[in-house]
Protein backbone atom coordinates (compact mmCIF):
# COMPACT_ATOMS: atom_id res chain seq x y z
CA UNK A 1 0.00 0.00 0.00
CA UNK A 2 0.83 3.77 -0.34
CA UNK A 3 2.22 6.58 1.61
CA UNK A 4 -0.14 9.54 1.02
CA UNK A 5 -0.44 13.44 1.42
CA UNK A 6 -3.39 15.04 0.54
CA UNK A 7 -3.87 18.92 0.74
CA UNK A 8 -6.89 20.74 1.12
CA UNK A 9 -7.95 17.46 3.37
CA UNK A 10 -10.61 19.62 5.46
CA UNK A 11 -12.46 20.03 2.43
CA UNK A 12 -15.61 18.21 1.62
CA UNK A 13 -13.73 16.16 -1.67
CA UNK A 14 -10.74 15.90 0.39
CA UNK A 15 -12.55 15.07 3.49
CA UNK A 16 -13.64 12.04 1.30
CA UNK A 17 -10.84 11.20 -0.70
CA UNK A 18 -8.68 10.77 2.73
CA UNK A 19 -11.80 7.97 3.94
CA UNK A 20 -11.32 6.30 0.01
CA UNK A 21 -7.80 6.09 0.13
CA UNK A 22 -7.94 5.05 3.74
CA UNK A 23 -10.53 2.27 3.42
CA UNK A 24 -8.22 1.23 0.34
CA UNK A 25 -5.42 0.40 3.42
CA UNK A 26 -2.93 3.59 2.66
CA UNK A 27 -1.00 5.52 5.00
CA UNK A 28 -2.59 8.96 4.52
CA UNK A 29 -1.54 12.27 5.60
CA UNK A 30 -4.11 14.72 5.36
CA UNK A 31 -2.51 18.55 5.30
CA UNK A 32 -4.82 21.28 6.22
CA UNK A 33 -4.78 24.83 8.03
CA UNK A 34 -8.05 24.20 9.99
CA UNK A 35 -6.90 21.03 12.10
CA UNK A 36 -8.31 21.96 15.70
CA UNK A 37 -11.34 23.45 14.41
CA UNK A 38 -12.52 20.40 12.24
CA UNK A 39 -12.28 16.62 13.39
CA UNK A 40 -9.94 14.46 11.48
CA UNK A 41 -11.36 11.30 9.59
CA UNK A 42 -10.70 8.14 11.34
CA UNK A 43 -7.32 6.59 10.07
CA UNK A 44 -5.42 9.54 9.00
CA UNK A 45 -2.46 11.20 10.48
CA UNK A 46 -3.66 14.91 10.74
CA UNK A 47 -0.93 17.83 9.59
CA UNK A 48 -1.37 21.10 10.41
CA UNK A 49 0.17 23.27 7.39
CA UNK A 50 -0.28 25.44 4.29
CA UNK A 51 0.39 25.25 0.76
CA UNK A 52 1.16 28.75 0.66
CA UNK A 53 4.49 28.53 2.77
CA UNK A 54 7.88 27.32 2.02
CA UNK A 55 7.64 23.50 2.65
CA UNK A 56 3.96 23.73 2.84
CA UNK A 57 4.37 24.70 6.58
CA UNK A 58 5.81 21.20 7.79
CA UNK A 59 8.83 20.65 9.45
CA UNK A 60 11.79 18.76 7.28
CA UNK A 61 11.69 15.24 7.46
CA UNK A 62 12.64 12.38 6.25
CA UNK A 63 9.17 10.94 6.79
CA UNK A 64 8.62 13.03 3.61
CA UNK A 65 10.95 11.31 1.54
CA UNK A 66 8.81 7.86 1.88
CA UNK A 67 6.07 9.63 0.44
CA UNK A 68 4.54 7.63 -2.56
CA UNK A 69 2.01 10.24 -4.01
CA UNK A 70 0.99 14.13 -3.15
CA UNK A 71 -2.83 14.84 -3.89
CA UNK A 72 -3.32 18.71 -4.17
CA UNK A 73 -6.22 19.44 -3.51
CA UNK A 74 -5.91 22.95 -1.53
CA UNK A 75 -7.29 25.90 -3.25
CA UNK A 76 -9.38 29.04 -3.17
CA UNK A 77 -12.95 28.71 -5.10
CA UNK A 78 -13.87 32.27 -5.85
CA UNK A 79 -16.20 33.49 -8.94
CA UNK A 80 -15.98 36.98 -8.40
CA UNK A 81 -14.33 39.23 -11.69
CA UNK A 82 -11.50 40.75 -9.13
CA UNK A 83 -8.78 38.86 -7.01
CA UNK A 84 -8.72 40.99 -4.07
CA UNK A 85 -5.34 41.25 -2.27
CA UNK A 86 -3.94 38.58 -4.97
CA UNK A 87 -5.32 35.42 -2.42
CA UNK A 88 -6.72 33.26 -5.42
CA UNK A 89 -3.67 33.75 -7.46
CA UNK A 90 -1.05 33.52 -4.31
CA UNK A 91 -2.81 30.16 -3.18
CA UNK A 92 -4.02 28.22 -6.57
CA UNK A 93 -1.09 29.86 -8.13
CA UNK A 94 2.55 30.14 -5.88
CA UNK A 95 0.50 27.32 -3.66
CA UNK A 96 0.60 24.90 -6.37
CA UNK A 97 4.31 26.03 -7.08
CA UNK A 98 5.19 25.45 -3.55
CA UNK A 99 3.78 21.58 -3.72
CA UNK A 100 5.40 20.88 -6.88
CA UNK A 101 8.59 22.14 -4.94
CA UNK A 102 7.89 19.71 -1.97
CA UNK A 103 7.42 16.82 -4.32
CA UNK A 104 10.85 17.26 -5.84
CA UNK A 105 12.85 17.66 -3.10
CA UNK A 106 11.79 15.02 -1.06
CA UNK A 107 11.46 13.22 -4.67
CA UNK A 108 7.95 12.19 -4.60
CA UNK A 109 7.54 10.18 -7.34
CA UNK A 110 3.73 10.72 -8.30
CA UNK A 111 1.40 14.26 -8.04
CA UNK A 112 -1.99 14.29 -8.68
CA UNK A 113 -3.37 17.55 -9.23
CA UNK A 114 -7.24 18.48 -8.86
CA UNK A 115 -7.46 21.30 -10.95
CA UNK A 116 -11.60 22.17 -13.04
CA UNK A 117 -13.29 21.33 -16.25
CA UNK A 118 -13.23 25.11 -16.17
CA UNK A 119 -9.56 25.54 -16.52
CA UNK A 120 -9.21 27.46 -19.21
CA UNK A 121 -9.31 31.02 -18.06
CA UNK A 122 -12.00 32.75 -19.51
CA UNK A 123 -14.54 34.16 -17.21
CA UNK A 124 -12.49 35.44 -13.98
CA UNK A 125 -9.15 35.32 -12.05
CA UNK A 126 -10.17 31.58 -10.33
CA UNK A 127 -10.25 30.05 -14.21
CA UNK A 128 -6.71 32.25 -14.50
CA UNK A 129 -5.53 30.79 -11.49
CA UNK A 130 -6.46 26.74 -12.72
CA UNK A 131 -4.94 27.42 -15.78
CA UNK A 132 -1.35 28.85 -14.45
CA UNK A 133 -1.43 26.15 -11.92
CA UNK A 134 -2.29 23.33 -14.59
CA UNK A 135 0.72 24.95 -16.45
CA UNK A 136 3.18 24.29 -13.63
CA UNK A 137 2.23 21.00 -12.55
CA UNK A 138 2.70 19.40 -16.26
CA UNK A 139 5.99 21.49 -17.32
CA UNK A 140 7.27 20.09 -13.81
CA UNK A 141 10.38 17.51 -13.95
CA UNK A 142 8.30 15.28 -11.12
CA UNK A 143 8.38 11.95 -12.38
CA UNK A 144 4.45 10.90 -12.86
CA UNK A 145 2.10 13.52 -12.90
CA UNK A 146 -1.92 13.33 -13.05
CA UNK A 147 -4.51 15.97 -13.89
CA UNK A 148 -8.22 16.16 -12.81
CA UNK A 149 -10.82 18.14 -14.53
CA UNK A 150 -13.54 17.77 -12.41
CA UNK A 151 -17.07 20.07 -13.20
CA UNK A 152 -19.45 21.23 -10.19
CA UNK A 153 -19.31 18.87 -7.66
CA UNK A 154 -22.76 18.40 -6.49
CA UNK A 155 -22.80 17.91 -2.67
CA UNK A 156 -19.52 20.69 -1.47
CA UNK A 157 -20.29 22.95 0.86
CA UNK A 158 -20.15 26.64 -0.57
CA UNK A 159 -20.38 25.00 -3.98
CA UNK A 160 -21.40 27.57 -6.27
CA UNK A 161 -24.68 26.27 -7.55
CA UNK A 162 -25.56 25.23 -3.92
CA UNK A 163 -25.09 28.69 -3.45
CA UNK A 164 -26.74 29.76 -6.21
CA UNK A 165 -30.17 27.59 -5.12
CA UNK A 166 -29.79 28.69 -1.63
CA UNK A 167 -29.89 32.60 -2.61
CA UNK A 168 -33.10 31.42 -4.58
CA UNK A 169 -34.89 29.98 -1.74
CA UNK A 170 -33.88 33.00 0.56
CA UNK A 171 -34.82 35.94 -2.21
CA UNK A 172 -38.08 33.63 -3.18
CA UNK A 173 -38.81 33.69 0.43
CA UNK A 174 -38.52 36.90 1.45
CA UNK A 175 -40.49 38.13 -1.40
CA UNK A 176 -43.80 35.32 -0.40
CA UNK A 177 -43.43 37.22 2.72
CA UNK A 178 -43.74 40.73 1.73
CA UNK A 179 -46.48 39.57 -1.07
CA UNK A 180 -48.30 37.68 1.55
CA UNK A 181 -48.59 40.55 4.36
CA UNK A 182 -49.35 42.96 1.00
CA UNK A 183 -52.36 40.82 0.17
CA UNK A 184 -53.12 39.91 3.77
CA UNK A 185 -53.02 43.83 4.41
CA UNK A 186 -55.66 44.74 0.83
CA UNK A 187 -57.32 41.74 1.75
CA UNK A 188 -57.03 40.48 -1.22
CA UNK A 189 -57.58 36.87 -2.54
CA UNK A 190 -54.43 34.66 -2.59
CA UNK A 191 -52.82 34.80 -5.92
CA UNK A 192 -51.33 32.34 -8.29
CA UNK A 193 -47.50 31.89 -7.80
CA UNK A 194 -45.02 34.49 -9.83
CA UNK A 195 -43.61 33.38 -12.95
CA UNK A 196 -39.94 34.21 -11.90
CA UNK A 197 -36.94 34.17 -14.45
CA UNK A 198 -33.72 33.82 -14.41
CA UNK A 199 -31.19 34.98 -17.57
CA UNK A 200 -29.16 32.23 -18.91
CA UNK A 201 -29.49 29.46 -22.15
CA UNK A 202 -33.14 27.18 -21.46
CA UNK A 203 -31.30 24.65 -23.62
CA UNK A 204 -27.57 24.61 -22.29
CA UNK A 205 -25.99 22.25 -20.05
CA UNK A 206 -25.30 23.19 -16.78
CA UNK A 207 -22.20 19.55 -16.09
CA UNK A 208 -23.13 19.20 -12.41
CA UNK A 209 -21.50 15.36 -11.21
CA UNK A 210 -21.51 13.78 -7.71
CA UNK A 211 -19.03 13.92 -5.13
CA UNK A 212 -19.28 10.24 -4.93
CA UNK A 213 -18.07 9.39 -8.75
CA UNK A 214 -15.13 12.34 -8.43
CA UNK A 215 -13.60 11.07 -5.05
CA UNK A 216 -14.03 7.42 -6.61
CA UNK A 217 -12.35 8.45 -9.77
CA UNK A 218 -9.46 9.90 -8.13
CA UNK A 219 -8.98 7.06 -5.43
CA UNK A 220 -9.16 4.82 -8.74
CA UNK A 221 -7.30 6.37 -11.19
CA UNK A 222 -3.54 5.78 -11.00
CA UNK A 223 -1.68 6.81 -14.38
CA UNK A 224 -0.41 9.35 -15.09
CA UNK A 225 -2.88 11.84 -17.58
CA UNK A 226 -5.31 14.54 -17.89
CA UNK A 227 -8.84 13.09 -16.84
CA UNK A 228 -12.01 15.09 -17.18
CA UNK A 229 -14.42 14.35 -14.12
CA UNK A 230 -17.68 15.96 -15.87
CA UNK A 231 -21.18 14.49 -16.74
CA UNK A 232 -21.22 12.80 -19.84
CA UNK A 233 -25.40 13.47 -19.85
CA UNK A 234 -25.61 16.44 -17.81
CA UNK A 235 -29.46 18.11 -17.44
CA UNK A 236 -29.88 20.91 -19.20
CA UNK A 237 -31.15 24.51 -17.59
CA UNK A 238 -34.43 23.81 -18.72
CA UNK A 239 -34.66 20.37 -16.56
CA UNK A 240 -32.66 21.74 -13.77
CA UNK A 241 -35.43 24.72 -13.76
CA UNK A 242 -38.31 22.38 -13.67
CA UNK A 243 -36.36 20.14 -10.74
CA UNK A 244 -35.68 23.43 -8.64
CA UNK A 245 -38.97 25.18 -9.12
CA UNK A 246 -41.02 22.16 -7.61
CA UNK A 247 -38.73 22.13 -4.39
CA UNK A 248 -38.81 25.51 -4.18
CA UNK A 249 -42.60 25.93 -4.98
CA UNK A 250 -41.43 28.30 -7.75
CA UNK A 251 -42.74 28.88 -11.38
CA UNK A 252 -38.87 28.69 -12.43
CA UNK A 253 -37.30 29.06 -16.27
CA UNK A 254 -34.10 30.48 -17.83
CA UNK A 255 -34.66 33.13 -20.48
CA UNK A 256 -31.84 34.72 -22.72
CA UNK A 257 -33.77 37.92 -22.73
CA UNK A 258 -35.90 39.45 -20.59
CA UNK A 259 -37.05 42.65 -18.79
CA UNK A 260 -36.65 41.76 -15.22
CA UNK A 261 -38.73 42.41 -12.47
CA UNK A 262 -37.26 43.90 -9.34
CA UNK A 263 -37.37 40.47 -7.52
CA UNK A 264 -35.63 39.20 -10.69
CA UNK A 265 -32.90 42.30 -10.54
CA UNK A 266 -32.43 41.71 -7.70
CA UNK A 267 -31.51 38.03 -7.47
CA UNK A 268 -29.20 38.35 -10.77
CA UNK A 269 -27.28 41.30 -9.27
CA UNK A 270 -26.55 38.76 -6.03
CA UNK A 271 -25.92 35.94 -8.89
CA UNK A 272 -23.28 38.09 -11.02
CA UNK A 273 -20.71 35.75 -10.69
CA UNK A 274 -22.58 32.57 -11.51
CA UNK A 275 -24.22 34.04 -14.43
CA UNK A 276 -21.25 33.04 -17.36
CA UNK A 277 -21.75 29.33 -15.80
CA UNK A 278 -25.81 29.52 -17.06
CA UNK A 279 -24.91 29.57 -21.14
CA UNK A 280 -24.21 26.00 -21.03
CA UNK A 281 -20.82 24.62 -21.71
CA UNK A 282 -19.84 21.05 -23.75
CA UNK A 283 -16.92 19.13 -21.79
CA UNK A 284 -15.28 15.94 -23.15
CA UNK A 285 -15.84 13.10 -20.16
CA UNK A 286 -13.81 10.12 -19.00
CA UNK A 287 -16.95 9.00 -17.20
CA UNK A 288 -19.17 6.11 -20.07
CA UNK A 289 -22.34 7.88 -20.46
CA UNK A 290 -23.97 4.82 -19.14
CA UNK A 291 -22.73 4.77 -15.76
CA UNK A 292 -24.87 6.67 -13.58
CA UNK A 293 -22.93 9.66 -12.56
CA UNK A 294 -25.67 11.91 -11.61
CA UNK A 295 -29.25 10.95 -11.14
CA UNK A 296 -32.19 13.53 -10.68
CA UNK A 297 -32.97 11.66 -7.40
CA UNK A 298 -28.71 13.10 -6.45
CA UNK A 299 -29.94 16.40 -7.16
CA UNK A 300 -33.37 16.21 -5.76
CA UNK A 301 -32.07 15.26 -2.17
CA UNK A 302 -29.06 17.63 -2.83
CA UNK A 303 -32.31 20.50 -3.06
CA UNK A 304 -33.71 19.05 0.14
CA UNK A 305 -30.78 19.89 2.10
CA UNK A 306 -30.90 23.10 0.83
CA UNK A 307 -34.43 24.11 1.23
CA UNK A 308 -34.75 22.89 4.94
């Protein structure tokens, strides 16, 4: 069996990649900066550290020269069009540089990097930041080096389209309220539920896949490559509207164009970020489109958690 360190292990994929490769019977070594506040998984050897330091934090060892693999995993998720204070570019970015400086001097022979299906740098400074990092990792002289393009993992916390529902629910809510106590105030009969919109492409594909068939992928996958970790089928805004609207009791659909009501403003203004994510987007997959890598029952109970 292998010797394992896994950044970012406090995260929810890292939290369950360290139980996979655990249960799988390797030594794991899960590196995070938020040991003491979190639990550590049964079975792994907790490591209190940071990608963004020399020697990721950790003391030099020679415990670190046994090591048969480094997962990185570490990483700042941020949508918004401005990297304040440089963070997403000093930890995706010089914290990628610093692990790929780990693994060669304590010659670790095998890195797997988790980088995103939305790598290529197009729509803000965190798709910048994937693509510099991807950069580094592959022109580096470590020995073996894999690459995963996972989409949105269905099932992270502060996920973005987790998010994204969850700021639906609360600006749906809040506007029942005021409409109720309007009509309750007029006396007025109750009315049919508002149509509400939201701008993006009815017909694209927004590639949502399940934590479970990305942490098994990566506790799987052993060669050295670039895999993509997307939804071979995913729904399409259209289906995803129709699956939201009935857990949120909403008369939901995407429109390209619109004239938006306040309610509507409103929400897309607090949705700025996500919005480039809702034209669709059309990713190759290393997942057969017969194995069931996202059902609508995954996002269904996904929505329940959100809505309670």
């Amino acid at each position: 069996m292998s010797r394992i360190l896994i950044t970012g292990s406090t995260g929810t994929i890292g939290n369950s990649l360290c139980e996979k490769l655990s249960a799988q019977g390797n030594t794991v070594f899960g590196l995070s900066r938020h040991w003491g506040k979190i639990d550590s998984p049964p079975n792994i050897t907790p490591l209190t550290g940071d990608v963004t330091q020399d020697n990721l934090g950790l003391e030099d060892s020679d415990c670190w020269r046994q090591l048969d693999s480094v997962f990185h995993l570490a990483g700042i998720v941020n949508l918004l069009p401005v990297d304040k204070d440089e963070l997403i570019y000093n930890t995706n970015v010089e914290g990628t540089l610093n692990v790929v400086e780990f693994c060669k001097k304590y010659k670790v022979p095998h890195l797997f990097y988790v980088s995103t299906a939305f790598y290529n740098g197009g729509k803000n400074p965190y798709e910048q930041s994937k693509h510099n990092a991807e950069i580094l990792v592959s022109h580096s002289s470590v020995p073996e080096v894999t690459i995963f393009r996972p989409s949105l993992v269905l099932g992270c916390e502060r996920q973005h389209f987790s998010t994204f529902v969850s700021l639906l629910v609360f600006i749906h809510r809040r506007a029942e309220l005021i409409r109720r106590k309007v009509e309750g105030s007029l006396r007025l009969p109750v009315i049919i539920e508002p149509h509400f919109r939201i701008h993006g492409n009815p017909s694209g594909r927004l590639n949502l896949i399940s934590l479970n068939s990305v942490v098994t992928a990566m506790a799987e996958i052993k060669k050295p490559g670039v895999f993509w970790l997307t939804n071979p089928d995913p729904p399409t805004l259209t289906e995803l509207a129709e699956i939201v609207g009935k857990f949120c009791m909403i008369n939901l659909s995407f429109a390209e164009t619109f004239t938006a009501t306040p309610i509507e403003a409103a929400f897309q203004k607090l949705t700025r970020s996500f919005q480039p994510y809702l034209e669709g987007d059309d990713f190759p997959s290393d997942f057969l489109p017969s194995t069931s890598v996202l059902r609508r029952e995954d996002i269904e109970n996904e929505l329940m958690k959100l809505i309670r």
